[in-house]
N, C-alpha and C. Protein backbone atom coordinates (compact mmCIF):
# COMPACT_ATOMS: atom_id res chain seq x y z
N UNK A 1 -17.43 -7.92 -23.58
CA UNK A 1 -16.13 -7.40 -23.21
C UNK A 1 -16.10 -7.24 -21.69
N UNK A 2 -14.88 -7.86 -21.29
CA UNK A 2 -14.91 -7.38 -19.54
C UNK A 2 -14.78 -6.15 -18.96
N UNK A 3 -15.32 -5.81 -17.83
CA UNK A 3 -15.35 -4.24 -17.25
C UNK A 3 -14.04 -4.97 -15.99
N UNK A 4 -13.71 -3.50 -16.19
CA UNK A 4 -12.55 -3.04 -15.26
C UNK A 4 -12.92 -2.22 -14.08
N UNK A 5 -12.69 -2.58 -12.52
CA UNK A 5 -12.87 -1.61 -11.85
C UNK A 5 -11.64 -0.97 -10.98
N UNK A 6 -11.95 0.23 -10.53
CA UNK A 6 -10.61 0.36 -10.00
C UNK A 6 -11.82 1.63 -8.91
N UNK A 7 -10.17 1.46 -7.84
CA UNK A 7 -10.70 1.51 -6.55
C UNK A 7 -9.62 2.89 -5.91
N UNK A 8 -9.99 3.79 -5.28
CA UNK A 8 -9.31 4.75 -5.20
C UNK A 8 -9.19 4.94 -3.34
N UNK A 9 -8.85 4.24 -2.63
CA UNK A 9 -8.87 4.45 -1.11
C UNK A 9 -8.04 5.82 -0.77
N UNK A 10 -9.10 6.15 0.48
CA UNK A 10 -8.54 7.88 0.54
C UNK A 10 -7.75 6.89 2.44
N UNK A 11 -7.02 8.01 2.62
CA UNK A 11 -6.75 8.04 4.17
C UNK A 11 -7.82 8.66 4.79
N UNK A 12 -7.52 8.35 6.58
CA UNK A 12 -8.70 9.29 7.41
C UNK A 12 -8.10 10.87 7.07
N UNK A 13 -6.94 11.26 7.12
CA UNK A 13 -6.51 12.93 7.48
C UNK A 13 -7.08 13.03 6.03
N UNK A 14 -6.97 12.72 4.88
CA UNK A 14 -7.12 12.77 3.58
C UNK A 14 -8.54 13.37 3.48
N UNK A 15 -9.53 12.40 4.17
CA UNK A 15 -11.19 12.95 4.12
C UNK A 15 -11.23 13.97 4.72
N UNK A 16 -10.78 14.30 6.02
CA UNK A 16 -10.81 15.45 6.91
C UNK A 16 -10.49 16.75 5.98
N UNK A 17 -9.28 16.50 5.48
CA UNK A 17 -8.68 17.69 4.90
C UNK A 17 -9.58 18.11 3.72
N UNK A 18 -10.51 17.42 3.20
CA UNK A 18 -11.42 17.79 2.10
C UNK A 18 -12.84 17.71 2.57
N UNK A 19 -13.12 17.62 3.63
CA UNK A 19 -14.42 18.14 4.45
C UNK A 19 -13.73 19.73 5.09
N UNK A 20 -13.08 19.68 5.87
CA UNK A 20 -12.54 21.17 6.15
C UNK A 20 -12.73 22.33 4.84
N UNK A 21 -12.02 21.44 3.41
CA UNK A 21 -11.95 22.52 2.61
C UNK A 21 -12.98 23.07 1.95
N UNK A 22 -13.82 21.78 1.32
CA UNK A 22 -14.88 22.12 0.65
C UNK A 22 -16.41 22.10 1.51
N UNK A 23 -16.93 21.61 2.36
CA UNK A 23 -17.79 21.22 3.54
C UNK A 23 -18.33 22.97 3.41
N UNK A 24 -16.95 23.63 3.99
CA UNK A 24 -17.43 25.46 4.30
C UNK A 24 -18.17 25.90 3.11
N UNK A 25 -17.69 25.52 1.74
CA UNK A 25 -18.54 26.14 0.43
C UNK A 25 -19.79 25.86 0.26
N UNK A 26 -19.86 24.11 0.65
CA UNK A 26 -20.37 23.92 0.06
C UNK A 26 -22.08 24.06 0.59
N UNK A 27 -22.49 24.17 2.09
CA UNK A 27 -22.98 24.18 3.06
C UNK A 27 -22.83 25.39 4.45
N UNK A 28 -23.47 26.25 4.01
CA UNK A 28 -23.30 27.67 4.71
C UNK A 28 -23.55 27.50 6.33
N UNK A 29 -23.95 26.75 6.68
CA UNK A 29 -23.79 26.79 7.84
C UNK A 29 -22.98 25.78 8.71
N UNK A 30 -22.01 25.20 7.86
CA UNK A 30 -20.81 24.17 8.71
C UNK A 30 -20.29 25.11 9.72
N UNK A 31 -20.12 24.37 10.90
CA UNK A 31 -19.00 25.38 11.61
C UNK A 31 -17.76 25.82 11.18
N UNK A 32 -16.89 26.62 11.73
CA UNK A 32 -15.85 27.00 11.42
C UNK A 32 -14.55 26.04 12.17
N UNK A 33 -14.57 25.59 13.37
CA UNK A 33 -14.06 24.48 13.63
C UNK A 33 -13.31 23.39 12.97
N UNK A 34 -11.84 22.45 13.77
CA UNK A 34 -11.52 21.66 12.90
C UNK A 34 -12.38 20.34 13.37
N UNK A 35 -12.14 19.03 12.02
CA UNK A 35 -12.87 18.08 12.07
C UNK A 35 -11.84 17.14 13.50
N UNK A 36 -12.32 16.32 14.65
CA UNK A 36 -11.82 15.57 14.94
C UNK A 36 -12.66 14.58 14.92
N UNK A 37 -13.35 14.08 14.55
CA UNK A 37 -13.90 13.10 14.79
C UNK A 37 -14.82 12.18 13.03
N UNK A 38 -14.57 11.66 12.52
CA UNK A 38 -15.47 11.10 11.45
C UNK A 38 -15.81 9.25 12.07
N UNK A 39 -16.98 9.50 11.05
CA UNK A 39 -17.81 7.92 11.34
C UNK A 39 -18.17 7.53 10.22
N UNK A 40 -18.20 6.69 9.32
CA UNK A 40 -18.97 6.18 8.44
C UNK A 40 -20.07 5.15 8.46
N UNK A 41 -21.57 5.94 7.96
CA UNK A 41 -22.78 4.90 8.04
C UNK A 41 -22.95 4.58 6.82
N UNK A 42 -23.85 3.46 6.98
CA UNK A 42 -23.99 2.77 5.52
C UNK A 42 -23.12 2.14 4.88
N UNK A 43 -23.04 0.77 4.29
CA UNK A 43 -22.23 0.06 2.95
C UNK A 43 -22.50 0.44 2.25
N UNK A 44 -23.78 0.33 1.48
CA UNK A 44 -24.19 0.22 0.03
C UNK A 44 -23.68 2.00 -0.75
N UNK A 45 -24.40 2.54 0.02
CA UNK A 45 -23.49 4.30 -0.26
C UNK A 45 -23.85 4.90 1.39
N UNK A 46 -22.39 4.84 1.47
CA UNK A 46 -21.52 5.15 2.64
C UNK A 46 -21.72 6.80 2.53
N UNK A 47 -22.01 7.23 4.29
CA UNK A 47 -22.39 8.59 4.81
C UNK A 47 -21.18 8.77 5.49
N UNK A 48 -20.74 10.13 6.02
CA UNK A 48 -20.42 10.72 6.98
C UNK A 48 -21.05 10.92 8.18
N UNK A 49 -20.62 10.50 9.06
CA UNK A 49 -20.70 11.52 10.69
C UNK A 49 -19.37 12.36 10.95
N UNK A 50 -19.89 13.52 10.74
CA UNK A 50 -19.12 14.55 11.58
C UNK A 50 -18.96 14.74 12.48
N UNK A 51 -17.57 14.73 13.46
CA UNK A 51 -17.73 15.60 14.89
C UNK A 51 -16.79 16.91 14.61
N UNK A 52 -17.33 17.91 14.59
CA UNK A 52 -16.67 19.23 14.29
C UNK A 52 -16.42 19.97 15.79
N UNK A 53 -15.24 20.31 16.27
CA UNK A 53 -14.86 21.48 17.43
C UNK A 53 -14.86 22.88 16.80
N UNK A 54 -15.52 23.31 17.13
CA UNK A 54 -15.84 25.08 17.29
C UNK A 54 -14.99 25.86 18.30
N UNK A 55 -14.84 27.09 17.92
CA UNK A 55 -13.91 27.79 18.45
C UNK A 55 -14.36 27.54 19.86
N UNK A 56 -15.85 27.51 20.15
CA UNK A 56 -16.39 27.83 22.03
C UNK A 56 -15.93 26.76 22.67
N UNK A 57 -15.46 26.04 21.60
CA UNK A 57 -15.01 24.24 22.25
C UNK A 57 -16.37 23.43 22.82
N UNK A 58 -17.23 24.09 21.71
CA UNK A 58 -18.30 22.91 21.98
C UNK A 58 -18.19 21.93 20.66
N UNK A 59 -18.76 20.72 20.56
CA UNK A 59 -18.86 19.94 19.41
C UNK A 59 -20.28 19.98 18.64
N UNK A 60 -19.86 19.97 17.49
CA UNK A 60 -21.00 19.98 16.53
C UNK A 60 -20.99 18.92 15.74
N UNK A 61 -21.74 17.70 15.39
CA UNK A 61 -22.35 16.61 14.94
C UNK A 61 -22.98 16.63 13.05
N UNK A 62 -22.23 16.47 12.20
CA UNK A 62 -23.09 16.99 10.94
C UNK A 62 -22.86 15.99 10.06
N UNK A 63 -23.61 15.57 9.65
CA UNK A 63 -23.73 14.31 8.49
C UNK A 63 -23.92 14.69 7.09
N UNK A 64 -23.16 14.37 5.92
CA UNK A 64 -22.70 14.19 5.23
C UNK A 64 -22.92 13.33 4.17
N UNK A 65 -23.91 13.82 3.12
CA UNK A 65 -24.32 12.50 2.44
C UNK A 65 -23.76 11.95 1.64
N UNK A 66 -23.52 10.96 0.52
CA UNK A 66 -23.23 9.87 -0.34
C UNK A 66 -22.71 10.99 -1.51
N UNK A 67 -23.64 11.88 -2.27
CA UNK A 67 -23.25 12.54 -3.34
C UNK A 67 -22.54 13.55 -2.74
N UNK A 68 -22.41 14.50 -1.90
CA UNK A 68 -21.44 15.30 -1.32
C UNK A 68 -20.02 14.84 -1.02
N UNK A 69 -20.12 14.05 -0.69
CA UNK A 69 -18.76 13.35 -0.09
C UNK A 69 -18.43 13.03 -1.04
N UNK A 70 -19.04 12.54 -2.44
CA UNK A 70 -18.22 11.85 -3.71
C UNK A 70 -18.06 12.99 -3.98
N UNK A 71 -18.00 14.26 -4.53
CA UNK A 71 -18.05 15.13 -4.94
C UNK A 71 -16.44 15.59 -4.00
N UNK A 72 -16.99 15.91 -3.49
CA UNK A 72 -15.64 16.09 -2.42
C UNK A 72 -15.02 15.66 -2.95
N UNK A 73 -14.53 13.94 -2.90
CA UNK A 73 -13.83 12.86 -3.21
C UNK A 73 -13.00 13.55 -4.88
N UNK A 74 -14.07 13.62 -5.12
CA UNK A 74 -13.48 13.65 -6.97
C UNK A 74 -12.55 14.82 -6.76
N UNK A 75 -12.83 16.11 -6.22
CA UNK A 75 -12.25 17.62 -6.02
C UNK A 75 -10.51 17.11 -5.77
N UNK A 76 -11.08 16.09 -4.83
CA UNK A 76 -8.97 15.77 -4.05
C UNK A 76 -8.64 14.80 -5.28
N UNK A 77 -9.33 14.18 -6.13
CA UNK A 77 -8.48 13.16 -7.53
C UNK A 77 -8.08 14.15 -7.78
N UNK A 78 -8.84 15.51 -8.41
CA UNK A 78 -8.53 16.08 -9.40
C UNK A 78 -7.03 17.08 -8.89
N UNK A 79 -7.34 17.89 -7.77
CA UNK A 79 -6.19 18.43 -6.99
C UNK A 79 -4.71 17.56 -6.94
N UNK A 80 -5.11 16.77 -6.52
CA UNK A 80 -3.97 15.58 -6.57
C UNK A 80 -3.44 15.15 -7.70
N UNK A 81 -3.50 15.27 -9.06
CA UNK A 81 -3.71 14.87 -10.41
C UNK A 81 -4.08 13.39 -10.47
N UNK A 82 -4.73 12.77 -9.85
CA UNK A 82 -5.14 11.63 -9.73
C UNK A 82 -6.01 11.29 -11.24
N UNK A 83 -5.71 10.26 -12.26
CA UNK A 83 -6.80 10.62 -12.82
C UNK A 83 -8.14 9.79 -12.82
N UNK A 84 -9.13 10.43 -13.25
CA UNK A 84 -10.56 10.13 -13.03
C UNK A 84 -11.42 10.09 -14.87
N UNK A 85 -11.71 8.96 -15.31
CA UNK A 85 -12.05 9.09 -16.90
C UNK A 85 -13.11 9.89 -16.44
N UNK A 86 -13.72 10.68 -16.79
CA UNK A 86 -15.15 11.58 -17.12
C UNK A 86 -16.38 10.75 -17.42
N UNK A 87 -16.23 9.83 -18.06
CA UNK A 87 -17.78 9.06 -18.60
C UNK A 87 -17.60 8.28 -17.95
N UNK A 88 -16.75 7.71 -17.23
CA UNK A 88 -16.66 6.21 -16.62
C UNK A 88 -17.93 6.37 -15.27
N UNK A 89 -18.74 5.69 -14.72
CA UNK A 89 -19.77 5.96 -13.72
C UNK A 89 -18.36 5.46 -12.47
N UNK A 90 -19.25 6.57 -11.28
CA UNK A 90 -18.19 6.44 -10.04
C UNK A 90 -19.08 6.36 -9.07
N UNK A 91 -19.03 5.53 -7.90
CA UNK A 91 -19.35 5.87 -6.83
C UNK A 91 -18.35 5.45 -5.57
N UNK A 92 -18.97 5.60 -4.10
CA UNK A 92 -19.00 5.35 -2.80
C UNK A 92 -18.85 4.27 -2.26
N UNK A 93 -17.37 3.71 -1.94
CA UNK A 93 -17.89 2.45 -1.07
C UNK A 93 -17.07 2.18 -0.34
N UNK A 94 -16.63 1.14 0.60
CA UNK A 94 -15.53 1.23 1.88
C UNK A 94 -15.30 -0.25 1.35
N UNK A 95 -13.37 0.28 1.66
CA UNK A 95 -12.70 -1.51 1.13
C UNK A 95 -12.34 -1.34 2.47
N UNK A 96 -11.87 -2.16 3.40
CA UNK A 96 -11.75 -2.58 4.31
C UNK A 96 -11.65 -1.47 5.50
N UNK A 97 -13.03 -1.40 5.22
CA UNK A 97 -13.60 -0.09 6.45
C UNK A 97 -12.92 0.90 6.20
N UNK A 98 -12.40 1.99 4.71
CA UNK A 98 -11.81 2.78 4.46
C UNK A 98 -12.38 3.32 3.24
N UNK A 99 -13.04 4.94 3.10
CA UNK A 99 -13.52 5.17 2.21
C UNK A 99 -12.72 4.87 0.68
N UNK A 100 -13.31 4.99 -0.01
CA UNK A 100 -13.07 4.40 -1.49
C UNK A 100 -14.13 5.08 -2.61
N UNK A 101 -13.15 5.86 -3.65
CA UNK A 101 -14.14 5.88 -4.86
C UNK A 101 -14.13 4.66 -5.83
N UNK A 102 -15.29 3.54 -6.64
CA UNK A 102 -15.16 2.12 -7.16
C UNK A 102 -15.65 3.36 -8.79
N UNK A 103 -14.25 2.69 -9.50
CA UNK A 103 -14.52 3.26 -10.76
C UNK A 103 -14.57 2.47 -11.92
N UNK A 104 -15.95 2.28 -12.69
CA UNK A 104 -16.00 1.36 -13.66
C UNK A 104 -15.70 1.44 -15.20
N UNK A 105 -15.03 0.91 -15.47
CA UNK A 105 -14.79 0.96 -17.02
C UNK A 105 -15.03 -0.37 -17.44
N UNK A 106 -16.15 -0.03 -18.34
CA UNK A 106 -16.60 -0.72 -20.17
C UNK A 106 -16.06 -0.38 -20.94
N UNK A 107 -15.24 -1.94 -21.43
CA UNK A 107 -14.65 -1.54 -22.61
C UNK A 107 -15.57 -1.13 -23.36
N UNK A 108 -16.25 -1.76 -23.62
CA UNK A 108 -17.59 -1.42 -24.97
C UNK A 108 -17.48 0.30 -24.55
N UNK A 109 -18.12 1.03 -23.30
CA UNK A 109 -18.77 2.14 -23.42
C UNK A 109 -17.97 3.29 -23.11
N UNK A 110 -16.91 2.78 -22.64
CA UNK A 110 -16.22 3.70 -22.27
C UNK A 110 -14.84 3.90 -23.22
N UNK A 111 -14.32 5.17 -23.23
CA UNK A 111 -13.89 5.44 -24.15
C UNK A 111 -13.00 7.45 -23.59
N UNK A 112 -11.93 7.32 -23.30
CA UNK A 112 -11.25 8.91 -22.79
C UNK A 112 -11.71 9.93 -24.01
N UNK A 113 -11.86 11.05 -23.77
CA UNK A 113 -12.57 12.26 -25.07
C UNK A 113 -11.19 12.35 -25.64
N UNK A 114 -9.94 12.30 -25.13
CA UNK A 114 -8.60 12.37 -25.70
C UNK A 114 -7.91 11.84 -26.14
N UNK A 115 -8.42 10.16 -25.91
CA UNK A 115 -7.44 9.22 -27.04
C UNK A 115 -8.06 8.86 -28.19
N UNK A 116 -7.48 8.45 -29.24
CA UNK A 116 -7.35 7.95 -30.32
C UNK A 116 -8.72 6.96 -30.50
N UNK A 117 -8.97 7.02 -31.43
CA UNK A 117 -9.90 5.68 -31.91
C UNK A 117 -9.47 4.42 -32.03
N UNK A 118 -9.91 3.43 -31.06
CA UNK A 118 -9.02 2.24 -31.39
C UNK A 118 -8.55 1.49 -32.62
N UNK A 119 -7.85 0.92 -32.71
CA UNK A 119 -6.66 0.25 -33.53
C UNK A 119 -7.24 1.46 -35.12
N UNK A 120 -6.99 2.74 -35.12
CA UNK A 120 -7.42 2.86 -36.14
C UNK A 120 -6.05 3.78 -36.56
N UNK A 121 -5.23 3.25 -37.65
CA UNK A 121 -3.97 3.32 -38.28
C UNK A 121 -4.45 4.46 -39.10
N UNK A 122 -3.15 5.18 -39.54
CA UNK A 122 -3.19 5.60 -40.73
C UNK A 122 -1.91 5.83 -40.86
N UNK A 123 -2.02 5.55 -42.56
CA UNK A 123 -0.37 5.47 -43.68
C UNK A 123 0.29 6.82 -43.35
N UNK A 124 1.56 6.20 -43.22
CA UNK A 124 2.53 7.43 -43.06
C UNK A 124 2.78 8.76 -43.93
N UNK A 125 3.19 9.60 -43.62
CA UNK A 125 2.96 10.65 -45.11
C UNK A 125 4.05 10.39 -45.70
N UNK A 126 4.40 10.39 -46.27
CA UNK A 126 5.78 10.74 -47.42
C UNK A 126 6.21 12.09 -46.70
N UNK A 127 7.67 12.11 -46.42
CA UNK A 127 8.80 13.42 -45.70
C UNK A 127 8.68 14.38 -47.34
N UNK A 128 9.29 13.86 -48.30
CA UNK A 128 9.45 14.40 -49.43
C UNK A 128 8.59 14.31 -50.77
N UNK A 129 7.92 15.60 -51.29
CA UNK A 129 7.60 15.39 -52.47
C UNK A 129 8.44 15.66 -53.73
N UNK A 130 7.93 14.55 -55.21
CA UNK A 130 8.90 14.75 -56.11
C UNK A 130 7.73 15.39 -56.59
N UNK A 131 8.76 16.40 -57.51
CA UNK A 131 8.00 17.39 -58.48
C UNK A 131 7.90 16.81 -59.96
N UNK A 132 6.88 16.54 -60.53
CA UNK A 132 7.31 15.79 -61.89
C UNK A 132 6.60 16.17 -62.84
């Protein structure tokens, strides 16, 4: 059976705005500063470079790894109601130099916890019973 992938490209303000939000939780010592500056290293699973401004108006430099940033990533699908299947495997990758979550679906393996069992029918009820 063929697999399906699908591809979720974020904007630059888009990443920013979800390093600002979650970055502070998630990592106790991010600055408090906004982001101006991002870089992305790596193809295969794509990093962050941070340039963060601090209130003293000095810059702070903080990198950002592959599972954090997806994590991130998934937080703004879900905020956004974007949807994301649960079992489907997800990762990290840049479509034309622009982050991207690549999301795979098997038909064979994949399968939503909320739909139906495929093609699997069942007979209508009868509206009325006769009493006999």
């Amino acid at each position: 059976m063929p697999a399906e992938v699908r591809y979720i490209v974020f904007a630059r303000d888009e990443i920013a705005a979800a390093i600002e939000r979650y970055a502070r939780g998630t990592f106790p010592d991010f600055p408090a500063g906004s982001v101006v500056g991002m870089e992305t290293i790596g193809d295969e699973e794509p990093r962050l470079r941070v340039l963060v401004r601090e209130q003293s108006a000095e810059f702070v430099q903080i990198d950002i790894g592959s599972q954090e940033l997806l994590s991130f990533m998934i937080r703004v699908c879900r905020e956004a109601r974007v949807p994301l299947p649960a079992r489907a495997p997800k990762r990290l990758c840049l479509v034309n130099d622009r982050l991207a979550i690549a999301v795979v679906l098997d038909g064979r393996r994949y399968r939503p916890a909320s739909s139906p069992r495929p093609y699997h029918r069942t007979a209508p009820r009868p509206k009325f019973r006769l009493n006999a």
